[in-house]
PDB file of N, CA and C in Angstrom:
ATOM      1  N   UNK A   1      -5.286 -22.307 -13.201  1.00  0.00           N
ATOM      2  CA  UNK A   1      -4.278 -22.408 -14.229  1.00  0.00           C
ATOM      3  C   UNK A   1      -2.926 -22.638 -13.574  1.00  0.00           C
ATOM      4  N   UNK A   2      -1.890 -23.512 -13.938  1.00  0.00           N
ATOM      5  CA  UNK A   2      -0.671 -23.786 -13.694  1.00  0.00           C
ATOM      6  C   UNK A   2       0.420 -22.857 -14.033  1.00  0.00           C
ATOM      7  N   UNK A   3       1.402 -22.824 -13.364  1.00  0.00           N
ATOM      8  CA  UNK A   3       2.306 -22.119 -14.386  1.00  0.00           C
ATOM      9  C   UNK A   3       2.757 -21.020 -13.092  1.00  0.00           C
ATOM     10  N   UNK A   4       3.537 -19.952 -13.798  1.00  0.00           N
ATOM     11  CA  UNK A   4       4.723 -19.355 -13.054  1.00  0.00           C
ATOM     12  C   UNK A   4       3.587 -18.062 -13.123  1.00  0.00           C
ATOM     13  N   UNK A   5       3.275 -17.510 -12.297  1.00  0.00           N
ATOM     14  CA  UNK A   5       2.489 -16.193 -12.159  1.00  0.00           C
ATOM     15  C   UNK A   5       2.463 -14.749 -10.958  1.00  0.00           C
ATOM     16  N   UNK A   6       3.275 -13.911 -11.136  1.00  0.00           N
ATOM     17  CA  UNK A   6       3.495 -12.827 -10.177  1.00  0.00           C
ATOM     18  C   UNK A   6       2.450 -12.716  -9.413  1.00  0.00           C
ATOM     19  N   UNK A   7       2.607 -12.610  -8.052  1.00  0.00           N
ATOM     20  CA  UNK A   7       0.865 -12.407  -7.147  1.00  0.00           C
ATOM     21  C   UNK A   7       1.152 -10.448  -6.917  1.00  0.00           C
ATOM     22  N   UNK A   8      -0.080 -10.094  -6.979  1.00  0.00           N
ATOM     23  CA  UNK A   8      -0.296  -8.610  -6.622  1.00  0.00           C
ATOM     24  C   UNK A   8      -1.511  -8.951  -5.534  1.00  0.00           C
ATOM     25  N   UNK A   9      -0.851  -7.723  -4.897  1.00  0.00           N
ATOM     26  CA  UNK A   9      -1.881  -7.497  -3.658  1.00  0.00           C
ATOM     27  C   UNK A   9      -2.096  -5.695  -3.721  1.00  0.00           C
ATOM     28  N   UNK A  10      -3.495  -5.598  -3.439  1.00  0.00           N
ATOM     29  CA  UNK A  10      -3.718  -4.353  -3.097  1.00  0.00           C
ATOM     30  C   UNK A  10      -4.723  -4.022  -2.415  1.00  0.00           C
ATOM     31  N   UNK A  11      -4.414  -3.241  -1.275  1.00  0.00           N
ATOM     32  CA  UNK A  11      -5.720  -2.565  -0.819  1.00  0.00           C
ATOM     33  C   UNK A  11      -6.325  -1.441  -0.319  1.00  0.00           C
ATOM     34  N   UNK A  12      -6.962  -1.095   0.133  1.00  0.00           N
ATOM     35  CA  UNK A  12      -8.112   0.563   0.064  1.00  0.00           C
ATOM     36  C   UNK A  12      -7.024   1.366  -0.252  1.00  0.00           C
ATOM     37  N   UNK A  13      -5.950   2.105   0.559  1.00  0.00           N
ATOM     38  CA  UNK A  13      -5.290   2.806   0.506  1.00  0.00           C
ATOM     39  C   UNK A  13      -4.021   2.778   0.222  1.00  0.00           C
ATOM     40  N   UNK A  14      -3.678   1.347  -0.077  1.00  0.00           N
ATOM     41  CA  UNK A  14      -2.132   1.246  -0.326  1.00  0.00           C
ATOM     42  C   UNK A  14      -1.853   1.328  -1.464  1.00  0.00           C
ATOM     43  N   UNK A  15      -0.598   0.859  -1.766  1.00  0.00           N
ATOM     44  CA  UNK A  15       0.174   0.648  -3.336  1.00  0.00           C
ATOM     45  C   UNK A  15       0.410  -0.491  -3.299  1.00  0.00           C
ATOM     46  N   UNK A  16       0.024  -0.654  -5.064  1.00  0.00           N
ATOM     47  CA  UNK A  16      -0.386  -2.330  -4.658  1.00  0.00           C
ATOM     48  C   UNK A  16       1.197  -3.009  -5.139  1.00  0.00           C
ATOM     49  N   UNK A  17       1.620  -4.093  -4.678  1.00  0.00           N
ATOM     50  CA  UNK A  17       2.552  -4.419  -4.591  1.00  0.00           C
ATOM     51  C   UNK A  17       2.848  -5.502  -5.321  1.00  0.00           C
ATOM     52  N   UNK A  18       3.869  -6.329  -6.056  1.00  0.00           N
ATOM     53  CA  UNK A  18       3.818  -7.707  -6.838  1.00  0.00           C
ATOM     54  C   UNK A  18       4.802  -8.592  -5.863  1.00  0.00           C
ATOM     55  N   UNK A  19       4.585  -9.790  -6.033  1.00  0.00           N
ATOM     56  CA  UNK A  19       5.740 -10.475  -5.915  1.00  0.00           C
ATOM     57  C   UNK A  19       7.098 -10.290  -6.267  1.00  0.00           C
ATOM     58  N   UNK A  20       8.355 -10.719  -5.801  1.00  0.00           N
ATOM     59  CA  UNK A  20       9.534 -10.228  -6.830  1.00  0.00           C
ATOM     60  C   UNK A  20       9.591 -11.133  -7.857  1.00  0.00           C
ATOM     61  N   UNK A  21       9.126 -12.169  -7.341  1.00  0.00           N
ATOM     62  CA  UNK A  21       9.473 -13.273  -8.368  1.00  0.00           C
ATOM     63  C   UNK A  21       8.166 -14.076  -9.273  1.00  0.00           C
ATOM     64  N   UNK A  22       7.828 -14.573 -10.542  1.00  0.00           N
ATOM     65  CA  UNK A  22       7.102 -14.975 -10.132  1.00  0.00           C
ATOM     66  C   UNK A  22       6.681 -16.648  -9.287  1.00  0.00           C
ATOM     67  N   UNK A  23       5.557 -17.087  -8.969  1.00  0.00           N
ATOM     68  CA  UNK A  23       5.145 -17.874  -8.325  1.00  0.00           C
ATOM     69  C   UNK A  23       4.724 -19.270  -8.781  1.00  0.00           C
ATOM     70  N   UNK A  24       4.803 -20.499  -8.617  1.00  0.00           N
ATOM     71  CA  UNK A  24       4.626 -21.424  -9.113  1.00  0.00           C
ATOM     72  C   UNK A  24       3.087 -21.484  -8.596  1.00  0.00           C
ATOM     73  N   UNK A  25       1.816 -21.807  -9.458  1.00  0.00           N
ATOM     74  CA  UNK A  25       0.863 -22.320  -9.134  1.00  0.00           C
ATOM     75  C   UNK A  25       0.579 -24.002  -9.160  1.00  0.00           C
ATOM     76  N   UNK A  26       1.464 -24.413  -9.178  1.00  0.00           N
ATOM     77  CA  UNK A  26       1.014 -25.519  -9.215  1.00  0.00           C
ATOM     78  C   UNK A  26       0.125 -26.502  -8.242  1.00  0.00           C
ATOM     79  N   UNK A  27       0.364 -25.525  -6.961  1.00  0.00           N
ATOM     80  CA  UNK A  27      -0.042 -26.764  -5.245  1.00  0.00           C
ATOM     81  C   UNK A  27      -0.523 -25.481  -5.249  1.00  0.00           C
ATOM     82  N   UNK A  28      -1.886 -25.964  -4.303  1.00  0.00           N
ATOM     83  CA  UNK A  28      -2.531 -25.019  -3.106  1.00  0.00           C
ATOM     84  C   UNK A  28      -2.204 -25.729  -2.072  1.00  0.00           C
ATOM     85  N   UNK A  29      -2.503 -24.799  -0.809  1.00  0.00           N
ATOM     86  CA  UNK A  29      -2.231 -23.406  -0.988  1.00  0.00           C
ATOM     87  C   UNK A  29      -1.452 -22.681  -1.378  1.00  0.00           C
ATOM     88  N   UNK A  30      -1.416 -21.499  -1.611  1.00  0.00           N
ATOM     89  CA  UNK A  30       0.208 -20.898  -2.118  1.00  0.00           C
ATOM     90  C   UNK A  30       0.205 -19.770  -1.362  1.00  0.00           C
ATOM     91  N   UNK A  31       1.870 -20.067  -0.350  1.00  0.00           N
ATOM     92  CA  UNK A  31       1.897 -19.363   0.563  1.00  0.00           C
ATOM     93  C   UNK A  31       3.231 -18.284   0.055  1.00  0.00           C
ATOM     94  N   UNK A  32       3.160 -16.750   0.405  1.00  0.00           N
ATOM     95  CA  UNK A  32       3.949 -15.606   0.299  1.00  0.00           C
ATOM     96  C   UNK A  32       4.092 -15.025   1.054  1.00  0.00           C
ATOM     97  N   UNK A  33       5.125 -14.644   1.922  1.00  0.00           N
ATOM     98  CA  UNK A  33       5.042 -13.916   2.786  1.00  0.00           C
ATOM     99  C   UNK A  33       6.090 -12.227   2.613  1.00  0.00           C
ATOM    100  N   UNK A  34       5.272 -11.492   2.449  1.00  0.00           N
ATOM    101  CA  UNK A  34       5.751 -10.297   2.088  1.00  0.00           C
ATOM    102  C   UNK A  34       6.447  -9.730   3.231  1.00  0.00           C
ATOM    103  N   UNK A  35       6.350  -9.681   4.147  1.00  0.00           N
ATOM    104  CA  UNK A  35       6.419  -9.474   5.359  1.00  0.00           C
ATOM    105  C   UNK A  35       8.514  -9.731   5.739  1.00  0.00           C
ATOM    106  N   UNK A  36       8.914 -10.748   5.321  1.00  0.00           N
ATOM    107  CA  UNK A  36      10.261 -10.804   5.780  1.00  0.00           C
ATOM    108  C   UNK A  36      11.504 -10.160   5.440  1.00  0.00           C
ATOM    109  N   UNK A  37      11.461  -9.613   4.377  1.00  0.00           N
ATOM    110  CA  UNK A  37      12.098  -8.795   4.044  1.00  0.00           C
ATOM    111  C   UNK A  37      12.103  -7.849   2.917  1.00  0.00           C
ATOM    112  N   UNK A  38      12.385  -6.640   2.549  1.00  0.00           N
ATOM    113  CA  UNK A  38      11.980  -6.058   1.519  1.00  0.00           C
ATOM    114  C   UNK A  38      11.931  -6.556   0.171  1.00  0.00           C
ATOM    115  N   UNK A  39      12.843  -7.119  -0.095  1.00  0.00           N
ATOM    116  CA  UNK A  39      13.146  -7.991  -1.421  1.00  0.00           C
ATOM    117  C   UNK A  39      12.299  -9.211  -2.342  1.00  0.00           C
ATOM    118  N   UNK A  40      11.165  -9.547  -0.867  1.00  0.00           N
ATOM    119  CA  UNK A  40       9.957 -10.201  -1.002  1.00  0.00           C
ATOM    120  C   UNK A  40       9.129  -9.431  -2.064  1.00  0.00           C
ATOM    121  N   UNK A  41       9.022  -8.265  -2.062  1.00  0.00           N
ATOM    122  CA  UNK A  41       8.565  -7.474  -3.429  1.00  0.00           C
ATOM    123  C   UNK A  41       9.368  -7.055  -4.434  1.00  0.00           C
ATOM    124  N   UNK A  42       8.419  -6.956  -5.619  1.00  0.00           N
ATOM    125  CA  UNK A  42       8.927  -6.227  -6.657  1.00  0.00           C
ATOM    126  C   UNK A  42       9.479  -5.245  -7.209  1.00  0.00           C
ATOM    127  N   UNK A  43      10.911  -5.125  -6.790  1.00  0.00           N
ATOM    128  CA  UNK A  43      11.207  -3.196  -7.004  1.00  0.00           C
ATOM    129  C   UNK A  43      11.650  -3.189  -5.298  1.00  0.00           C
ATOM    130  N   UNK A  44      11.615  -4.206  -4.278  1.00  0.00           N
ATOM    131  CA  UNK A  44      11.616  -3.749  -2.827  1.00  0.00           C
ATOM    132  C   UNK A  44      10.880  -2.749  -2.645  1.00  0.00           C
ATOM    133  N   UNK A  45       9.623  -2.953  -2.757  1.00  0.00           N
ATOM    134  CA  UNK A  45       8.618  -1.447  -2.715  1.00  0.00           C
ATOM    135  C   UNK A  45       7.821  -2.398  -1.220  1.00  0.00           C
ATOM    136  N   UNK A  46       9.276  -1.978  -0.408  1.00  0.00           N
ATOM    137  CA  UNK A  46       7.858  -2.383   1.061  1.00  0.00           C
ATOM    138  C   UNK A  46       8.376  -1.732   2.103  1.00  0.00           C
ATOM    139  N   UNK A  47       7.745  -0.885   3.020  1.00  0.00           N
ATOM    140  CA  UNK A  47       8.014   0.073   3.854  1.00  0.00           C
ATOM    141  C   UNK A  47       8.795  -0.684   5.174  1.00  0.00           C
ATOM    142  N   UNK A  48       9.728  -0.566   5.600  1.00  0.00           N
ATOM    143  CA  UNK A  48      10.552  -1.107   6.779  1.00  0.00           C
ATOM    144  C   UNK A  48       9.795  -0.685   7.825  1.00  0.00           C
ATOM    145  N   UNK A  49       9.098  -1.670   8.833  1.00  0.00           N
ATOM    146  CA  UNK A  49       8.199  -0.915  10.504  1.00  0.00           C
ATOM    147  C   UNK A  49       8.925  -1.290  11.525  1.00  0.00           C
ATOM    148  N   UNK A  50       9.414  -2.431  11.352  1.00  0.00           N
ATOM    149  CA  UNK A  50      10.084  -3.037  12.421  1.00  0.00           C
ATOM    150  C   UNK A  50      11.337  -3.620  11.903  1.00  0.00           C
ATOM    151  N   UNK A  51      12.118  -4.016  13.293  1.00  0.00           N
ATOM    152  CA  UNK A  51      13.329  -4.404  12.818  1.00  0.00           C
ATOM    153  C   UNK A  51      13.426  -5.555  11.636  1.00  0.00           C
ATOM    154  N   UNK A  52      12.141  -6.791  12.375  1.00  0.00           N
ATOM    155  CA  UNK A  52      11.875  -7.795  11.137  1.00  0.00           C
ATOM    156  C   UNK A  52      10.794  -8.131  10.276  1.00  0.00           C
ATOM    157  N   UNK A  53      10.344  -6.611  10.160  1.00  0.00           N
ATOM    158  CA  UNK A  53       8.744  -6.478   9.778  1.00  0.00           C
ATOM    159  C   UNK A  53       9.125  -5.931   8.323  1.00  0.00           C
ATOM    160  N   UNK A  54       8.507  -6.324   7.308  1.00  0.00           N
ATOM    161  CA  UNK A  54       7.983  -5.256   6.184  1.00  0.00           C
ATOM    162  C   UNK A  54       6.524  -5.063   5.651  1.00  0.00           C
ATOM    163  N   UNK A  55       6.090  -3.812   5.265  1.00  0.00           N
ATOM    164  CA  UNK A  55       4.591  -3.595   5.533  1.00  0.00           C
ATOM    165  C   UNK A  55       4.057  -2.968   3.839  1.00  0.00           C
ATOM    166  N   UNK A  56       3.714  -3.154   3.592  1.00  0.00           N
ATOM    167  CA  UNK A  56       2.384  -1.975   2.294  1.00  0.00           C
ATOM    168  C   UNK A  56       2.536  -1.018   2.290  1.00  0.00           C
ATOM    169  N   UNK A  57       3.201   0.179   1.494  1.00  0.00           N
ATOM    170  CA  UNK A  57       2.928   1.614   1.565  1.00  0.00           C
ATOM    171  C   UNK A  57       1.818   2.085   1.518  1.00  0.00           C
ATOM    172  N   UNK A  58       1.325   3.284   2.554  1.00  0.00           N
ATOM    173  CA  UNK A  58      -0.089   3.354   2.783  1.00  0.00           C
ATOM    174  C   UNK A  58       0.005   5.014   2.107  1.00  0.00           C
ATOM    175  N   UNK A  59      -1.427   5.441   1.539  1.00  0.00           N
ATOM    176  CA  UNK A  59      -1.798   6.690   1.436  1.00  0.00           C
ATOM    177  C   UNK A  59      -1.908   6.961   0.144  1.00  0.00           C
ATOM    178  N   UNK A  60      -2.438   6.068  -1.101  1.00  0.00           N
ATOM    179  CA  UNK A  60      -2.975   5.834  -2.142  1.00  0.00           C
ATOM    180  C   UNK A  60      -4.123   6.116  -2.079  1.00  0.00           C
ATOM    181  N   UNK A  61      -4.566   7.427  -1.508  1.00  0.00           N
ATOM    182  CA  UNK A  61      -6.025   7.594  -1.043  1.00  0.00           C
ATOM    183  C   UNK A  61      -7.110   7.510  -2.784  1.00  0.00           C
ATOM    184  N   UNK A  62      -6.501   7.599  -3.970  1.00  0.00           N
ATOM    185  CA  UNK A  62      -6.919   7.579  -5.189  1.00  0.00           C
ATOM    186  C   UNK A  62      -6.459   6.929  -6.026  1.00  0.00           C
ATOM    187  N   UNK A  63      -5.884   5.893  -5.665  1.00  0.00           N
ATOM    188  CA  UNK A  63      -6.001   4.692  -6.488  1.00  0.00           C
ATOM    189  C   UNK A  63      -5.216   4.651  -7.807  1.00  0.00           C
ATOM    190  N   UNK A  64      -4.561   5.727  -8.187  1.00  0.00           N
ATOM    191  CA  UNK A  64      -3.790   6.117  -9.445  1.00  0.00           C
ATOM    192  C   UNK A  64      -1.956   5.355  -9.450  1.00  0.00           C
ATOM    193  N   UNK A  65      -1.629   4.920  -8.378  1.00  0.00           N
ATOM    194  CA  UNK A  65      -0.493   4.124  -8.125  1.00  0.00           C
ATOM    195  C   UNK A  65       0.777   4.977  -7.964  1.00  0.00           C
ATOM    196  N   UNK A  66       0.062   5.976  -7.615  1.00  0.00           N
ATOM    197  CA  UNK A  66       1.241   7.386  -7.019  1.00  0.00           C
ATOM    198  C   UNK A  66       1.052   7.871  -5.096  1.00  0.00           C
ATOM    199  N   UNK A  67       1.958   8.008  -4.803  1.00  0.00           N
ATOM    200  CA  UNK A  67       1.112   8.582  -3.129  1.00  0.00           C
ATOM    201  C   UNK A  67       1.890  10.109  -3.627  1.00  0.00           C
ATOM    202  N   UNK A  68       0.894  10.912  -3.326  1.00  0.00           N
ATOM    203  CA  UNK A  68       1.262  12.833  -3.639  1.00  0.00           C
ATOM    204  C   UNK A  68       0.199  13.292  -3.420  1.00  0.00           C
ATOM    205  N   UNK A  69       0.585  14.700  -4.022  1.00  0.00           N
ATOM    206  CA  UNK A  69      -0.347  15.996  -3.291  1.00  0.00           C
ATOM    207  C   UNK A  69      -1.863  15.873  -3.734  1.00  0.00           C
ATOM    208  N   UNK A  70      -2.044  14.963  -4.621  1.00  0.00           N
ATOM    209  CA  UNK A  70      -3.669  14.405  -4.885  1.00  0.00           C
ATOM    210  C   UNK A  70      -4.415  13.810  -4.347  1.00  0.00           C
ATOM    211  N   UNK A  71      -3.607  12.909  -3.334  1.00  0.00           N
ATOM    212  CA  UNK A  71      -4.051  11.850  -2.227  1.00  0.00           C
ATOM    213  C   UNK A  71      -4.020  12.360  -0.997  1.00  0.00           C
ATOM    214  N   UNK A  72      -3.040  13.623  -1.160  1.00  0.00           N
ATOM    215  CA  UNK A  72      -3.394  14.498   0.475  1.00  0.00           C
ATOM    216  C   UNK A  72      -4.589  15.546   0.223  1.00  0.00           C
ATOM    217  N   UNK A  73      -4.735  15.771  -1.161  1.00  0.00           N
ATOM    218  CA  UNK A  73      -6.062  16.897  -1.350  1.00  0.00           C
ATOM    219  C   UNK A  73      -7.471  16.236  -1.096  1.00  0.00           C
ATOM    220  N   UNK A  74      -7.478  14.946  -1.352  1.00  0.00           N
ATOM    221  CA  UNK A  74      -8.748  13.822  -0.934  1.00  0.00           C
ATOM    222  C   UNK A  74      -8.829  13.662   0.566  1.00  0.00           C
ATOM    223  N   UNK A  75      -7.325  13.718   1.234  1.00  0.00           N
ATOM    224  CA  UNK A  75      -7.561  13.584   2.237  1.00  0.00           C
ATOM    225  C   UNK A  75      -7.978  14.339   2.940  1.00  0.00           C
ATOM    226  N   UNK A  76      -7.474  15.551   2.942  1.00  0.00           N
ATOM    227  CA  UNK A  76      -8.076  17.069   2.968  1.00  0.00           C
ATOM    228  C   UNK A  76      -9.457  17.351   3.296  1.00  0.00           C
ATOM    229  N   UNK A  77      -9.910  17.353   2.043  1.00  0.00           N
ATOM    230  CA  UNK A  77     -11.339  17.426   1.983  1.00  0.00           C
ATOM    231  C   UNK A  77     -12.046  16.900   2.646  1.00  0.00           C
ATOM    232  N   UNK A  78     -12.076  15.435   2.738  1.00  0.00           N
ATOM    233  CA  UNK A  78     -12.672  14.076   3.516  1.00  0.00           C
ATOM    234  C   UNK A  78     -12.102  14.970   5.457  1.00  0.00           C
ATOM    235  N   UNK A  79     -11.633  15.055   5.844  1.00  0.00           N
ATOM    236  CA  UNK A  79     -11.057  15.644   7.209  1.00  0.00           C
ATOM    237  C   UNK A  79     -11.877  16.764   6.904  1.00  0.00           C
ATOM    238  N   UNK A  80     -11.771  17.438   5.948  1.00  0.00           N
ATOM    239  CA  UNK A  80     -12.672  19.048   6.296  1.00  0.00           C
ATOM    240  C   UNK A  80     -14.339  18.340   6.385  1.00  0.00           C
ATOM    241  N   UNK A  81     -15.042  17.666   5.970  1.00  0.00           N
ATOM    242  CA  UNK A  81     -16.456  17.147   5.707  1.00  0.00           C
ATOM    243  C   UNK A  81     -16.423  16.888   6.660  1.00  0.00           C
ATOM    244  N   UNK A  82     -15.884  16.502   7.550  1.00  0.00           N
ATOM    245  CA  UNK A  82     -15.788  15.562   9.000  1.00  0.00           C
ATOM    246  C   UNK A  82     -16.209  14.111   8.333  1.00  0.00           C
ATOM    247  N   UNK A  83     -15.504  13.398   7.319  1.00  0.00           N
ATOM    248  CA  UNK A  83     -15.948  12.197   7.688  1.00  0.00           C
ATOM    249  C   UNK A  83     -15.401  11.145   7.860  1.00  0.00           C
ATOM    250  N   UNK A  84     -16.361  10.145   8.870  1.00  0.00           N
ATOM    251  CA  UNK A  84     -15.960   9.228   9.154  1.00  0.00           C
ATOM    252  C   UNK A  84     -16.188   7.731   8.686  1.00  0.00           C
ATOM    253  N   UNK A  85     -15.738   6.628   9.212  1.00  0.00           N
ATOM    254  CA  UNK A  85     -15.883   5.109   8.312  1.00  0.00           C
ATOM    255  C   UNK A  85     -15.074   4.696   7.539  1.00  0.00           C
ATOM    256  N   UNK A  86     -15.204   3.410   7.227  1.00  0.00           N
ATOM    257  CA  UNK A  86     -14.086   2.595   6.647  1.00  0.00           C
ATOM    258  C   UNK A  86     -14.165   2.897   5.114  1.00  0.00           C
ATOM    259  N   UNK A  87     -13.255   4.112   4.739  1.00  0.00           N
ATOM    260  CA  UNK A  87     -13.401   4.867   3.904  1.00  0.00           C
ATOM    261  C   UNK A  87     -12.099   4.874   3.058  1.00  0.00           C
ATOM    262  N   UNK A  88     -11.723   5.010   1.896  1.00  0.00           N
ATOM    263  CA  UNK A  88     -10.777   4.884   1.391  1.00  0.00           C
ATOM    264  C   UNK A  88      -9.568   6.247   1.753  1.00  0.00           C
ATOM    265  N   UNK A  89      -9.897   7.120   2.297  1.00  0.00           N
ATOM    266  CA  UNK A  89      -9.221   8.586   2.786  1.00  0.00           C
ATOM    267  C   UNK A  89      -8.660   8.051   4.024  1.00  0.00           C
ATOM    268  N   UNK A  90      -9.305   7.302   4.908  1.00  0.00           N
ATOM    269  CA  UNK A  90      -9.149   7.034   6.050  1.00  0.00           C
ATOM    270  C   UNK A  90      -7.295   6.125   6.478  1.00  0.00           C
ATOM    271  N   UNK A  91      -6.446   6.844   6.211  1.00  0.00           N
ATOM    272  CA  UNK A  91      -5.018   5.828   5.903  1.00  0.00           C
ATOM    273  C   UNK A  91      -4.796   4.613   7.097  1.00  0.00           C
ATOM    274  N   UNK A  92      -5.213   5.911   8.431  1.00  0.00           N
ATOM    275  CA  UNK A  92      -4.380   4.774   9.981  1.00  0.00           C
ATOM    276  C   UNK A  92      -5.605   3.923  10.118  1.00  0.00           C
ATOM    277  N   UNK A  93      -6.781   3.651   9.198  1.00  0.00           N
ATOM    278  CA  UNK A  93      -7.773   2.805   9.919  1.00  0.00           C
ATOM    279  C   UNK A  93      -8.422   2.958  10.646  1.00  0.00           C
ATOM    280  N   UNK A  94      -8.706   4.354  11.816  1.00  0.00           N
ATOM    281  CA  UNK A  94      -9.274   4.736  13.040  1.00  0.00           C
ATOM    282  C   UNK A  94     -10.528   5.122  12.668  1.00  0.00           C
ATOM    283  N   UNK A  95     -11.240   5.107  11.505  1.00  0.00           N
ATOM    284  CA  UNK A  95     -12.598   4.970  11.542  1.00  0.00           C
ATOM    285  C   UNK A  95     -13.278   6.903  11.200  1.00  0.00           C
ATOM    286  N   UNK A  96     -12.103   7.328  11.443  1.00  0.00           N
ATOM    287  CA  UNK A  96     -11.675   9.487  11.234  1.00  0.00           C
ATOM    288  C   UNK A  96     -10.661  10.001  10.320  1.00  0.00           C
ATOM    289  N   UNK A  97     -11.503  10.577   9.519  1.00  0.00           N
ATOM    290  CA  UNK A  97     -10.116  11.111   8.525  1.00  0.00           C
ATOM    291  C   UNK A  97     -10.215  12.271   9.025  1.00  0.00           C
ATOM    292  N   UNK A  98      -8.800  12.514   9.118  1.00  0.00           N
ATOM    293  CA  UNK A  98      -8.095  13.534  10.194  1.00  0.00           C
ATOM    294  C   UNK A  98      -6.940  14.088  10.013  1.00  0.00           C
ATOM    295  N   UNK A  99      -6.435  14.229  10.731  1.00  0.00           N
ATOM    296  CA  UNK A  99      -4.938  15.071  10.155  1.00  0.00           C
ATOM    297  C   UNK A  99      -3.919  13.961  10.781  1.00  0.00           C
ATOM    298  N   UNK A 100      -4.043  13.102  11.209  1.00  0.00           N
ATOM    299  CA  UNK A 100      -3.579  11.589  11.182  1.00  0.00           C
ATOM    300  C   UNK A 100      -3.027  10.981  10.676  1.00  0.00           C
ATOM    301  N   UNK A 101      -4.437  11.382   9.306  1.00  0.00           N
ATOM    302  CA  UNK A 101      -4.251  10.680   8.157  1.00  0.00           C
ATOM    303  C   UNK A 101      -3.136  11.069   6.592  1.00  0.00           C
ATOM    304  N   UNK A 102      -2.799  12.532   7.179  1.00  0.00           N
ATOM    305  CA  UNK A 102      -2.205  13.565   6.372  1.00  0.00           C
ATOM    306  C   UNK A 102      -0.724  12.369   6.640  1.00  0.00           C
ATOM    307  N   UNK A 103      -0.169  12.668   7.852  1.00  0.00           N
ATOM    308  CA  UNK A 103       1.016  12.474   8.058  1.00  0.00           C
ATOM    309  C   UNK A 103       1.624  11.266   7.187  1.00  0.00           C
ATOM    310  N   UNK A 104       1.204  10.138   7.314  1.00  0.00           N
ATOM    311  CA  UNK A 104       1.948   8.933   6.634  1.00  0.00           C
ATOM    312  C   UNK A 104       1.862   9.111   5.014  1.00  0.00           C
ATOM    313  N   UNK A 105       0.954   9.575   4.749  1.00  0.00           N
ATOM    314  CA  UNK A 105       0.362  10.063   3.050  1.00  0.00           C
ATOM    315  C   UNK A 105       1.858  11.156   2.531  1.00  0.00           C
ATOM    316  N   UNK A 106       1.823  12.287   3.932  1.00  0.00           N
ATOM    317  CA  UNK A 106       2.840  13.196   2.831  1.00  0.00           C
ATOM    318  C   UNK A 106       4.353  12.573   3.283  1.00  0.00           C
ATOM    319  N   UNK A 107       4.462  11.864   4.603  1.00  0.00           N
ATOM    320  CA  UNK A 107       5.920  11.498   4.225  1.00  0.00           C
ATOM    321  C   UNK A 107       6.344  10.345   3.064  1.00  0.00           C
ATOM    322  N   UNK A 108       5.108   9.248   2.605  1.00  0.00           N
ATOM    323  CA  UNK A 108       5.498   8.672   1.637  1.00  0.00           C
ATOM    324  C   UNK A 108       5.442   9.451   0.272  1.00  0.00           C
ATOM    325  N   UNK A 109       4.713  10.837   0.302  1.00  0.00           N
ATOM    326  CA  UNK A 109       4.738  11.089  -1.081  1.00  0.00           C
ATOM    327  C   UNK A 109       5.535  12.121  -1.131  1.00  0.00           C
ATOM    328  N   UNK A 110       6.971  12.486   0.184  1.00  0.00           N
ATOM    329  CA  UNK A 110       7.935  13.430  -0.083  1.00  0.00           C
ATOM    330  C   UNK A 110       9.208  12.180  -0.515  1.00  0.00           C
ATOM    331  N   UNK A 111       8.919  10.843  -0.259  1.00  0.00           N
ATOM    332  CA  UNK A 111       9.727   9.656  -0.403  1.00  0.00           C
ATOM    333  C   UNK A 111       9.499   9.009  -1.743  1.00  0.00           C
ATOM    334  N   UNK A 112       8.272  10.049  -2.462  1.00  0.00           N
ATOM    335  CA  UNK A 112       7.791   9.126  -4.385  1.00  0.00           C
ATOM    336  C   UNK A 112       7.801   8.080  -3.631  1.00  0.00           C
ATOM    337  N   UNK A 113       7.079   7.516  -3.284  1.00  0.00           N
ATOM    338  CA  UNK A 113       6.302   6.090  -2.994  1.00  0.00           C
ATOM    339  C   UNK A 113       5.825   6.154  -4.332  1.00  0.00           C
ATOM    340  N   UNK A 114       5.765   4.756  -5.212  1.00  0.00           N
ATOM    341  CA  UNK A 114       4.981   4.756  -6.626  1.00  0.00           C
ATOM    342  C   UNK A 114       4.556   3.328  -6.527  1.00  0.00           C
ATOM    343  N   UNK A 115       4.110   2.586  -7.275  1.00  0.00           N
ATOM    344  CA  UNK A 115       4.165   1.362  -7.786  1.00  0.00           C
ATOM    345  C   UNK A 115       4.837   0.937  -8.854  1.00  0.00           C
ATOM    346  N   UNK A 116       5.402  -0.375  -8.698  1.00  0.00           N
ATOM    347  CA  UNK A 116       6.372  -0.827  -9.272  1.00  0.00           C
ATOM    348  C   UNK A 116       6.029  -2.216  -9.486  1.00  0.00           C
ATOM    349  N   UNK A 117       5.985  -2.393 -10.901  1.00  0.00           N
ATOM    350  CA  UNK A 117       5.265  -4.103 -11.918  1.00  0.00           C
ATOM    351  C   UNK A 117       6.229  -4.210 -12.596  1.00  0.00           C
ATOM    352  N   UNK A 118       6.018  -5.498 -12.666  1.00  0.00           N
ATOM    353  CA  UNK A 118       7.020  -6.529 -13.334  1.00  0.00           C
ATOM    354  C   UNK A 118       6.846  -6.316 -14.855  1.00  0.00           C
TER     355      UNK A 118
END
């Protein structure tokens, strides 16, 4: 379909994010790069890593479009079970949910990390 359309991205553990603007479909490919500066998203909902980096807020361990004390209680648990794998608890990717995984989860959800749509 043609036409002007916001792109969302989301995945295992993040908050899913929109375009700021929306996007012309008219040509493929259609290229976005979220990555250059915060403003590339919707709401500037993109975590600063590097000086010219912007990244996905991570630690949506439940999918509800909040990062908080619900997504550290999943994480919790999942670290107490010992388990491991490419698991939605799992935030840094290392294959161990751990207390690793706590850290980036509660500083975005002492920062209300939320999602934010157009």
């Amino acid at each position: 379909h043609s036409g002007a359309r916001y792109i969302a991205i989301s995945h295992r553990n993040s908050i899913e994010i929109w375009s700021a603007a929306p996007v012309n479909l008219v040509s493929t490919p259609i290229l976005y790069d979220f990555s250059l500066q915060s403003t590339s998203a919707y709401g500037n909902n993109l975590c600063h890593v590097d000086p010219s980096v912007y990244a996905i807020f991570c630690g949506d361990a439940n999918k509800d479009g909040v990062v908080d004390s619900m997504d550290m209680g999943d994480i919790d648990n999942a670290s107490g079970a010992f388990m491991m794998g490419y698991l939605i608890t799992d935030i840094n990717g290392d294959g161990v949910i751990d207390s690793n995984d706590l850290a980036p989860t509660e500083n975005n959800a002492s920062n209300f990390i939320i999602v934010i749509t157009p």
